[in-house]
N, C-alpha and C. Protein backbone atom coordinates (compact mmCIF):
# COMPACT_ATOMS: atom_id res chain seq x y z
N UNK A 1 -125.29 -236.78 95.12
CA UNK A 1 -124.45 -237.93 94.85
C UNK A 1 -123.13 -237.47 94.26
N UNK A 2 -122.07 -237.91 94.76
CA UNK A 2 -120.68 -237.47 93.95
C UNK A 2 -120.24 -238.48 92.47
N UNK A 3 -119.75 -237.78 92.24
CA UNK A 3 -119.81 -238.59 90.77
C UNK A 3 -118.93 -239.06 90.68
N UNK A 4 -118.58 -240.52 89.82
CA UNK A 4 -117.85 -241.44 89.55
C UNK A 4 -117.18 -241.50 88.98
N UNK A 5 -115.53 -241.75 89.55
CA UNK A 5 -114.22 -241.52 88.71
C UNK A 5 -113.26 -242.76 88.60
N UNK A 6 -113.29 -243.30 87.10
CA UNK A 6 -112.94 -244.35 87.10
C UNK A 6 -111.15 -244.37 87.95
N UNK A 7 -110.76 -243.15 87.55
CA UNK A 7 -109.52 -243.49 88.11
C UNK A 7 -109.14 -243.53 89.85
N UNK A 8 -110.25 -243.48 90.62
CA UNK A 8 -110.29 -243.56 91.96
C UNK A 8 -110.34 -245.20 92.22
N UNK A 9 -110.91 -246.03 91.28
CA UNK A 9 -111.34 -247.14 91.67
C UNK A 9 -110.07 -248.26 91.56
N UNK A 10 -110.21 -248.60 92.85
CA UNK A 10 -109.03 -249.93 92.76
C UNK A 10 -109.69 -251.15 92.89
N UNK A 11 -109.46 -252.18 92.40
CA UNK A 11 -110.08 -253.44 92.49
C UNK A 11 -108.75 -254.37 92.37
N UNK A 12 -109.58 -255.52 93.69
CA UNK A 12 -108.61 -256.69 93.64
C UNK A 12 -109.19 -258.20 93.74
N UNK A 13 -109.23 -258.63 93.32
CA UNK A 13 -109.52 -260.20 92.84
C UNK A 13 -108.64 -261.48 94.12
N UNK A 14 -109.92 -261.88 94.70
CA UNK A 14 -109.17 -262.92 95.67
C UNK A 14 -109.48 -264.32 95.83
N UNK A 15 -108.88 -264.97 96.21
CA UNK A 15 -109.52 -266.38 96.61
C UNK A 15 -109.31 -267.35 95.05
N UNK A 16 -110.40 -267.76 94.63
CA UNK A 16 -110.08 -268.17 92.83
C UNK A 16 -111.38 -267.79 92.13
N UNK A 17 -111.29 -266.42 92.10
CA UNK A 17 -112.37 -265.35 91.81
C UNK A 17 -111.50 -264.77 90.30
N UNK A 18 -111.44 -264.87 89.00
CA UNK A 18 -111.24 -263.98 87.99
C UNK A 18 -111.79 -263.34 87.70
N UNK A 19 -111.73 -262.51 86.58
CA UNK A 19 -112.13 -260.77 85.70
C UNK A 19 -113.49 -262.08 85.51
N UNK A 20 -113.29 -263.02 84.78
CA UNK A 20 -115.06 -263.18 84.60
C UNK A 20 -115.36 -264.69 84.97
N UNK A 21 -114.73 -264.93 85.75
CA UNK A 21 -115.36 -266.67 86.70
C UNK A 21 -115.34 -266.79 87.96
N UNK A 22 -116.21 -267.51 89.18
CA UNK A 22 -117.66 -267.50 88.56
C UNK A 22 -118.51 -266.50 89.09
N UNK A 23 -119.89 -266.80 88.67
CA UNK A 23 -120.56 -266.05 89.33
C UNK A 23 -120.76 -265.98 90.30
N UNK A 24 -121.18 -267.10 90.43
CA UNK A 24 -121.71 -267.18 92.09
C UNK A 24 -120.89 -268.75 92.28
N UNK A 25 -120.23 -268.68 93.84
CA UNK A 25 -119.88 -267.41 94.35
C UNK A 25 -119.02 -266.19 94.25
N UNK A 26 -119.75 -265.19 94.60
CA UNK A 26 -118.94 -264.08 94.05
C UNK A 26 -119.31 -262.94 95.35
N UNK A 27 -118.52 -262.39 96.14
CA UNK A 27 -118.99 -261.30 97.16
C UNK A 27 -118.04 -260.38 96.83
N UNK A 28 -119.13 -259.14 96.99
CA UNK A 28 -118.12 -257.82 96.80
C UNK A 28 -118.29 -257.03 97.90
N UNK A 29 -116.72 -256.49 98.15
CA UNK A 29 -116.32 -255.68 99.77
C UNK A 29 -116.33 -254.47 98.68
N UNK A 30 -117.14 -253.28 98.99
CA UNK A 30 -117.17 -252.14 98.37
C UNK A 30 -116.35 -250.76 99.73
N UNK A 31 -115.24 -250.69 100.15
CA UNK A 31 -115.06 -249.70 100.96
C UNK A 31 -114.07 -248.02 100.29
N UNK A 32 -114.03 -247.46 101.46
CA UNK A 32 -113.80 -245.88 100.41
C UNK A 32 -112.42 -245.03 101.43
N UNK A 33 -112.15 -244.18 100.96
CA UNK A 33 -111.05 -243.42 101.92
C UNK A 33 -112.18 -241.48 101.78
N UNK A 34 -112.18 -241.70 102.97
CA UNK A 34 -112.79 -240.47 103.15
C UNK A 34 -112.14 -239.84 102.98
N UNK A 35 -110.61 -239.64 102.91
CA UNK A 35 -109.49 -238.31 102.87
C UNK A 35 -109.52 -238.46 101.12
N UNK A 36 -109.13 -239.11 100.33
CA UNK A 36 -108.69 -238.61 98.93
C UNK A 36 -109.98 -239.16 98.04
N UNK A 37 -111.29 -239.85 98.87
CA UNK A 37 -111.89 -240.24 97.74
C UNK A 37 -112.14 -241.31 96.82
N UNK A 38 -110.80 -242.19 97.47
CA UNK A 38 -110.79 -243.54 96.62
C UNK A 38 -111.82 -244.40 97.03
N UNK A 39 -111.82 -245.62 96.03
CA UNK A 39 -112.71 -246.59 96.48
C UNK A 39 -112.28 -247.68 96.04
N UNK A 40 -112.26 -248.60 96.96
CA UNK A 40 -111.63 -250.05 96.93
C UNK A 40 -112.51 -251.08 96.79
N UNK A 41 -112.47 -251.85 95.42
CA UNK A 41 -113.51 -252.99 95.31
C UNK A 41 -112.82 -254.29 95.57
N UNK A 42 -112.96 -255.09 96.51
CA UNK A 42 -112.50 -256.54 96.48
C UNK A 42 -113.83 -257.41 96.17
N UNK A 43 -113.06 -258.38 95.54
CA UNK A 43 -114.45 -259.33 94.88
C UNK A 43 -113.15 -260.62 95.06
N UNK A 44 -114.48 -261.61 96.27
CA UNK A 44 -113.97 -262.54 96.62
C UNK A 44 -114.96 -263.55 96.35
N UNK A 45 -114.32 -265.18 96.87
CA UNK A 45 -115.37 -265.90 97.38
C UNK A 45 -115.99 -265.51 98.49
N UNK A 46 -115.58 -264.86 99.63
CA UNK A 46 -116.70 -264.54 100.64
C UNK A 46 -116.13 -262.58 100.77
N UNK A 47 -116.25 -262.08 101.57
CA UNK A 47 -116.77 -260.62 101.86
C UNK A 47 -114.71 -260.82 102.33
N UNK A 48 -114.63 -259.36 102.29
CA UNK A 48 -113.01 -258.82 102.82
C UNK A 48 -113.21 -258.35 104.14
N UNK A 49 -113.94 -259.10 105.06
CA UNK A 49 -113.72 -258.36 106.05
C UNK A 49 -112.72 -257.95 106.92
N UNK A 50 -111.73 -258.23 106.05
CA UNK A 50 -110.31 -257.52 106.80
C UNK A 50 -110.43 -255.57 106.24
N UNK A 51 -111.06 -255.71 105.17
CA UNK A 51 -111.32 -254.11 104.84
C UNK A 51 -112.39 -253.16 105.47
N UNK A 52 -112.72 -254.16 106.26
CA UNK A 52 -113.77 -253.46 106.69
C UNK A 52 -113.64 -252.69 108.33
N UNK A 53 -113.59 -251.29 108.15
CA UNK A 53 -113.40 -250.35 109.76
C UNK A 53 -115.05 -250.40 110.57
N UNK A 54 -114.03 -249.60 111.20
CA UNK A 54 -115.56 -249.81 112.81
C UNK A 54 -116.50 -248.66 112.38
N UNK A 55 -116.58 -247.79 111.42
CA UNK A 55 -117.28 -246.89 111.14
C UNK A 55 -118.73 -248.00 110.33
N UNK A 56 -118.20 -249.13 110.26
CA UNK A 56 -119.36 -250.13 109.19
C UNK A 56 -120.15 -249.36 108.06
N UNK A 57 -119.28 -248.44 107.46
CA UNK A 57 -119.64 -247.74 106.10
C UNK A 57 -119.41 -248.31 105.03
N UNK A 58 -119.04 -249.68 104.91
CA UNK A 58 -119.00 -250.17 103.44
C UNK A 58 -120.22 -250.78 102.70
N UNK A 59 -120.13 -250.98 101.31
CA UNK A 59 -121.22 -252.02 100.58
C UNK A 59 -120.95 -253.37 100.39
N UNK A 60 -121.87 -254.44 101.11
CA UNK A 60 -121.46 -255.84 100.75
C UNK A 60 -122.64 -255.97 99.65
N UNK A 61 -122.25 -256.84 98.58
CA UNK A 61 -123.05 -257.36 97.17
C UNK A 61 -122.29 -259.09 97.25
N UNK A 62 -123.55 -259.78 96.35
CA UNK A 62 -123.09 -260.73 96.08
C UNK A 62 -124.49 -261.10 95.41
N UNK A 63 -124.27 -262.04 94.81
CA UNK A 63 -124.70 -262.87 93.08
C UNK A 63 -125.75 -263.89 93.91
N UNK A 64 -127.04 -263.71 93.71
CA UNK A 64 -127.78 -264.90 93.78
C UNK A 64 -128.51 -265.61 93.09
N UNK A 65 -128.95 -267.25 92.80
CA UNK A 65 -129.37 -267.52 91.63
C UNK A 65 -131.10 -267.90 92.51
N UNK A 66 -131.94 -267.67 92.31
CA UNK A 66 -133.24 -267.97 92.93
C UNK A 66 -134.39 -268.57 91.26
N UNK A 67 -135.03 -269.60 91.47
CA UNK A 67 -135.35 -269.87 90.50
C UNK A 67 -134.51 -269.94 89.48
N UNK A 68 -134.73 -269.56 88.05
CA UNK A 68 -133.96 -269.68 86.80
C UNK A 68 -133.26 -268.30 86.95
N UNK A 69 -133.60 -267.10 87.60
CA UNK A 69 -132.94 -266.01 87.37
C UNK A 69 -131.70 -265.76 88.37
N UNK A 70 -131.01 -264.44 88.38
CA UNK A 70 -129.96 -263.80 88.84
C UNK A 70 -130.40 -262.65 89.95
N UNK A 71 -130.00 -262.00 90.70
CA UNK A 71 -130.45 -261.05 91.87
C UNK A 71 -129.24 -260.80 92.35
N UNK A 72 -128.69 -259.77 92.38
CA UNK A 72 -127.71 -258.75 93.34
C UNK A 72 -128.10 -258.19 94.45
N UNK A 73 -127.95 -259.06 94.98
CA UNK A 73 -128.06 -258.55 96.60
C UNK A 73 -127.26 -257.90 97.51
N UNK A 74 -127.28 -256.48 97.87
CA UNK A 74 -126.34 -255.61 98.50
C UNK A 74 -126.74 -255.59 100.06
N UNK A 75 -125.98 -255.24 100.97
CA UNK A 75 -126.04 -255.19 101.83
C UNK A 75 -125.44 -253.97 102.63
N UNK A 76 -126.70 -253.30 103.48
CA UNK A 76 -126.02 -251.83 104.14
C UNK A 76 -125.98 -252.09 105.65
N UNK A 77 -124.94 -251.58 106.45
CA UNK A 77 -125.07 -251.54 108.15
C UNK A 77 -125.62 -250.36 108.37
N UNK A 78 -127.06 -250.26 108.26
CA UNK A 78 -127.06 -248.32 108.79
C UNK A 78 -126.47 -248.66 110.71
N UNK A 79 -127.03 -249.34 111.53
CA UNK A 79 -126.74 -249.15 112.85
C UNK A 79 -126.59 -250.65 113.51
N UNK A 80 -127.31 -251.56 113.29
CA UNK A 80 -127.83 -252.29 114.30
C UNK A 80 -127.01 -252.35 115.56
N UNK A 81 -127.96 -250.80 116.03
CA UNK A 81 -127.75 -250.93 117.34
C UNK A 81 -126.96 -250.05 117.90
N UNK A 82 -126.17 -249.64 117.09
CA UNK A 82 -124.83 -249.35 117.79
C UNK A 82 -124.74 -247.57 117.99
N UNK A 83 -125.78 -246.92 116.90
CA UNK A 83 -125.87 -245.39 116.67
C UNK A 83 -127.24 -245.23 117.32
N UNK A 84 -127.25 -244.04 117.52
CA UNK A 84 -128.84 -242.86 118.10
C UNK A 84 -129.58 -242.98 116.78
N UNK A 85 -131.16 -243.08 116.98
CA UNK A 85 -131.97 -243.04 116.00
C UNK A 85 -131.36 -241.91 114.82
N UNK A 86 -131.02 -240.61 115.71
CA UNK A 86 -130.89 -239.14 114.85
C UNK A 86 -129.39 -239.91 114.21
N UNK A 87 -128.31 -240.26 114.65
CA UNK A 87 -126.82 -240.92 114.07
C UNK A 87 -127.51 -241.68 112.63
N UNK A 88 -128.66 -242.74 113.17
CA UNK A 88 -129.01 -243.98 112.03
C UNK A 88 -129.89 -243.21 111.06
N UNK A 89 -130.67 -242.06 111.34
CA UNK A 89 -131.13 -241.00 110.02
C UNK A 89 -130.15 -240.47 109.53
N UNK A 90 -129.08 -240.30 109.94
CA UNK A 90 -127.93 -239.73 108.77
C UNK A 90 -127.42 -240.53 108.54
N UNK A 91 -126.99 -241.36 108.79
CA UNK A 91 -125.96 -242.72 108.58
C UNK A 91 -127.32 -243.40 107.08
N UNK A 92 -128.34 -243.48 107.04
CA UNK A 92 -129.34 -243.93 106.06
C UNK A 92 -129.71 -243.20 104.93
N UNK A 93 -129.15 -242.06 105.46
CA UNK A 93 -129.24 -240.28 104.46
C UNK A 93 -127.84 -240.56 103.17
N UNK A 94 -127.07 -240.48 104.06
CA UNK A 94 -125.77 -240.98 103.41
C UNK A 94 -125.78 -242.10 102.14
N UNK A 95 -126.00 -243.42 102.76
CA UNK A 95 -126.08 -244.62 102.00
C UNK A 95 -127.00 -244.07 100.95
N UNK A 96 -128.04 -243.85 101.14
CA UNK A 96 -129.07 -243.78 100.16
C UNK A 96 -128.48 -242.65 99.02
N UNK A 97 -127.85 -241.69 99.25
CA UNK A 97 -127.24 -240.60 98.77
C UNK A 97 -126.00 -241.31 97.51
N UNK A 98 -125.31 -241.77 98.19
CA UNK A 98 -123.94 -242.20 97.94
C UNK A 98 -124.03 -243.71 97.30
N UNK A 99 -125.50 -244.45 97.09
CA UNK A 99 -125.86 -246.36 96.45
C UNK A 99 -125.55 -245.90 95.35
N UNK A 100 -126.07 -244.68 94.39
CA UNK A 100 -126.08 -245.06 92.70
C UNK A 100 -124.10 -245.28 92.31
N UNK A 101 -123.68 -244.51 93.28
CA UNK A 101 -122.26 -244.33 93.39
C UNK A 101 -121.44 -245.56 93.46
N UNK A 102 -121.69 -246.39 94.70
CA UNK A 102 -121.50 -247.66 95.19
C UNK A 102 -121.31 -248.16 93.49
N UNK A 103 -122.96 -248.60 93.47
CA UNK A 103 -123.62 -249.32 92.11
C UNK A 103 -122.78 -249.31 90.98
N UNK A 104 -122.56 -247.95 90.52
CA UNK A 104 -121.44 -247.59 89.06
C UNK A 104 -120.18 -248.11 89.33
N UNK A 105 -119.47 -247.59 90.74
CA UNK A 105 -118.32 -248.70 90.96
C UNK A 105 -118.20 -249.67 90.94
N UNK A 106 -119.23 -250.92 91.51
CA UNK A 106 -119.32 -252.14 91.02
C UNK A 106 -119.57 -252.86 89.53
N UNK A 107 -120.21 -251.71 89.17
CA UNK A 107 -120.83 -252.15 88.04
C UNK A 107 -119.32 -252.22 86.84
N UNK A 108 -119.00 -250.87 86.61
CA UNK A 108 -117.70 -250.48 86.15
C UNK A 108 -116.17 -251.64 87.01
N UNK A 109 -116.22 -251.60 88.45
CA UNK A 109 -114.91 -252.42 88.85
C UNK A 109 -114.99 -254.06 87.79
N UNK A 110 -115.99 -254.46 87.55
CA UNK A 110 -116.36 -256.11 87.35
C UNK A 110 -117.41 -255.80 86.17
N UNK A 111 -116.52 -254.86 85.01
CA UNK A 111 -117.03 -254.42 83.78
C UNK A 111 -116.85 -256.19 82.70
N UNK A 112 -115.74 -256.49 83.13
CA UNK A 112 -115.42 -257.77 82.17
C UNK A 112 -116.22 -259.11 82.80
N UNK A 113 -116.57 -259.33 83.97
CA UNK A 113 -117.84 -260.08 84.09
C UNK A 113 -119.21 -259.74 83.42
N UNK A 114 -119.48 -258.14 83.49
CA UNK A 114 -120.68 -257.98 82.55
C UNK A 114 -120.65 -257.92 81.22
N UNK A 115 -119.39 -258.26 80.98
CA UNK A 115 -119.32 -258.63 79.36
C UNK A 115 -119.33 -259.65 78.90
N UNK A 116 -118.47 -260.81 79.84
CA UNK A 116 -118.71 -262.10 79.42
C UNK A 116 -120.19 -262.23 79.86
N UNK A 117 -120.78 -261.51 80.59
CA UNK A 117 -122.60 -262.26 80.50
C UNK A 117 -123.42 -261.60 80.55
N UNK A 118 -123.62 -260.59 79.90
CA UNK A 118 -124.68 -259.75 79.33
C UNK A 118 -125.88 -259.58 80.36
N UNK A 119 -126.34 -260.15 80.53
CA UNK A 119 -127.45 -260.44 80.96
C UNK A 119 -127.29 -260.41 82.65
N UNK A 120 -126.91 -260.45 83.10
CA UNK A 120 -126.32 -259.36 84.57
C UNK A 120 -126.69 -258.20 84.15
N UNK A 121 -126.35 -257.77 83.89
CA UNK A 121 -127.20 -256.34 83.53
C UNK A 121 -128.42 -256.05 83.38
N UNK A 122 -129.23 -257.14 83.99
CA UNK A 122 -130.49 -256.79 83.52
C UNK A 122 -131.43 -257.60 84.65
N UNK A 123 -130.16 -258.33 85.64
CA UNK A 123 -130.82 -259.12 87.36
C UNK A 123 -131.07 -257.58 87.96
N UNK A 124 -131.66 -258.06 88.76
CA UNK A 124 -132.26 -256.81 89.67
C UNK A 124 -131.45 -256.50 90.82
N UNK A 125 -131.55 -255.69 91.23
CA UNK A 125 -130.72 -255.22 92.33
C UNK A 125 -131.59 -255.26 93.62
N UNK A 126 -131.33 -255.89 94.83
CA UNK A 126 -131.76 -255.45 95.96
C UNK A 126 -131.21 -255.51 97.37
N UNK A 127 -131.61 -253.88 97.65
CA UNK A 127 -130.64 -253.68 98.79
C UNK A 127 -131.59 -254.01 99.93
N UNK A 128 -130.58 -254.11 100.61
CA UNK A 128 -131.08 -254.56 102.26
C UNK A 128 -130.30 -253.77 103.44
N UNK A 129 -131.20 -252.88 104.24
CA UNK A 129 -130.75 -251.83 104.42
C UNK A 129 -130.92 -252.29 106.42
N UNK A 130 -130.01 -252.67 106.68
CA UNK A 130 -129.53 -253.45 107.89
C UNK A 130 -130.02 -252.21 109.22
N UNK A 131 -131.00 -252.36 109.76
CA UNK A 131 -130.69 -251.36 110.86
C UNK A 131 -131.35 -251.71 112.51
N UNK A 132 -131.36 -251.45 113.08
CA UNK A 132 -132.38 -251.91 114.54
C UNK A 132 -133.38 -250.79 114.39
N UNK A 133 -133.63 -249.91 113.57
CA UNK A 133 -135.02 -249.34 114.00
C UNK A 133 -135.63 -249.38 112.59
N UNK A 134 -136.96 -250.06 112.59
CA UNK A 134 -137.66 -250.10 111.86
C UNK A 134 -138.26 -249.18 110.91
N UNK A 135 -137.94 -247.84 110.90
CA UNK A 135 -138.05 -247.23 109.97
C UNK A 135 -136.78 -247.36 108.99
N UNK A 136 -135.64 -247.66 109.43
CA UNK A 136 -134.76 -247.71 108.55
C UNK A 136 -134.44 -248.87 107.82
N UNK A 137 -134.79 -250.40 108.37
CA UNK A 137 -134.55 -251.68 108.09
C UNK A 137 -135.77 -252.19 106.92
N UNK A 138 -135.20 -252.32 106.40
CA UNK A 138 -136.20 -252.65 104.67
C UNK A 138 -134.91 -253.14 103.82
N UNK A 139 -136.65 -253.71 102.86
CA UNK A 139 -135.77 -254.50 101.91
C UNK A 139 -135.94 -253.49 100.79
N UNK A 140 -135.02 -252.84 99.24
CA UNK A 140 -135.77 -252.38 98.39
C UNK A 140 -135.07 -252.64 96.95
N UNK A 141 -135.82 -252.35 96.04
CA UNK A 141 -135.67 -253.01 94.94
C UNK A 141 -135.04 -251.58 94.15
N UNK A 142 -133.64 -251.44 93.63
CA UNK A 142 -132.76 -250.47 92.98
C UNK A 142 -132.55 -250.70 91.61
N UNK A 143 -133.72 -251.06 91.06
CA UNK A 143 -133.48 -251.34 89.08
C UNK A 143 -132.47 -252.78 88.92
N UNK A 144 -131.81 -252.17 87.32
CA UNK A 144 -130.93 -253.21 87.33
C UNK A 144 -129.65 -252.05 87.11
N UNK A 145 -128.14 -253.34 86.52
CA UNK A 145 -127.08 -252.12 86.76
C UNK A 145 -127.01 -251.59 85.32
N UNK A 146 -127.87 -252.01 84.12
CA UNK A 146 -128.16 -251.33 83.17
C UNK A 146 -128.12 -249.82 83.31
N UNK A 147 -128.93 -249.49 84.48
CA UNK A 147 -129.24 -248.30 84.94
C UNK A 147 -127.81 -247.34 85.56
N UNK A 148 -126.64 -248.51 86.04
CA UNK A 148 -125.36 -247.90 86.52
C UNK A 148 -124.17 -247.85 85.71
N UNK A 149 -124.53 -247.94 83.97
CA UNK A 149 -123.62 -247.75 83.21
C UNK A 149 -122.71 -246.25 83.13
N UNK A 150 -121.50 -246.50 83.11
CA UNK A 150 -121.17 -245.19 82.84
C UNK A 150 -120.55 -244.80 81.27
């Protein structure tokens, strides 16, 4: 996993989304620059898919309320469809490699939402790992972002 540098991270606030209102709705476009390393967090009312390239390497997250509690639900494209089983084992190698990474950036980009509410820090995380072949398509449960403090 490469490690997390706050000064790579850019974040931008859209739609009528602030540093800490509201929660939900709340979607986060997590994408990266493979040449220098950066990573770009937009946190909207819905997903940036204007940031999003044809390589479909980014992280989508967003805030759900189920019952009385909270749940972060992320979202990965390993393939559907579009890569060779052997492409969607590395393309799944990767993600899985590179989530705690994702995670700390989000966690850290939308540090002043987890301050005004504590307790985000402690909804569960679960990713959903998008793929057409069934070894790769699962749902799984990644702690909370307690765990992605830096």
């Amino acid at each position: 996993m490469s490690n997390f540098n706050p000064e790579k991270l850019s974040v931008e606030y859209r739609d009528a989304i602030t540093a800490t209102e509201p929660v939900i709705p709340r979607c986060y476009t997590l994408t990266h620059s493979d040449l220098t390393g950066d990573l770009f967090l937009t946190i909207g009312v819905h997903y940036a898919w204007d940031k999003i390239n044809s390589m479909r390497d980014e992280v989508l997250g967003e805030w759900k309320q189920i019952g009385g509690s909270c749940y972060y639900f992320v979202y990965l494209h390993i393939d559907q469809g579009q890569y060779t089983k052997n492409e969607s084992a590395k393309r799944n190698e990767i993600f899985r490699r590179e989530l705690p990474l994702a995670l700390t950036a989000i966690r850290h980009g939308d540090r002043f939402l987890f301050s005004t509410y504590p307790n985000l820090d402690r909804a569960s995380i679960i990713i959903n790992f998008m793929s057409a072949y069934p070894q790769f398509a699962r749902q799984e449960s990644w702690g909370t972002f307690h765990s992605y403090l830096i």
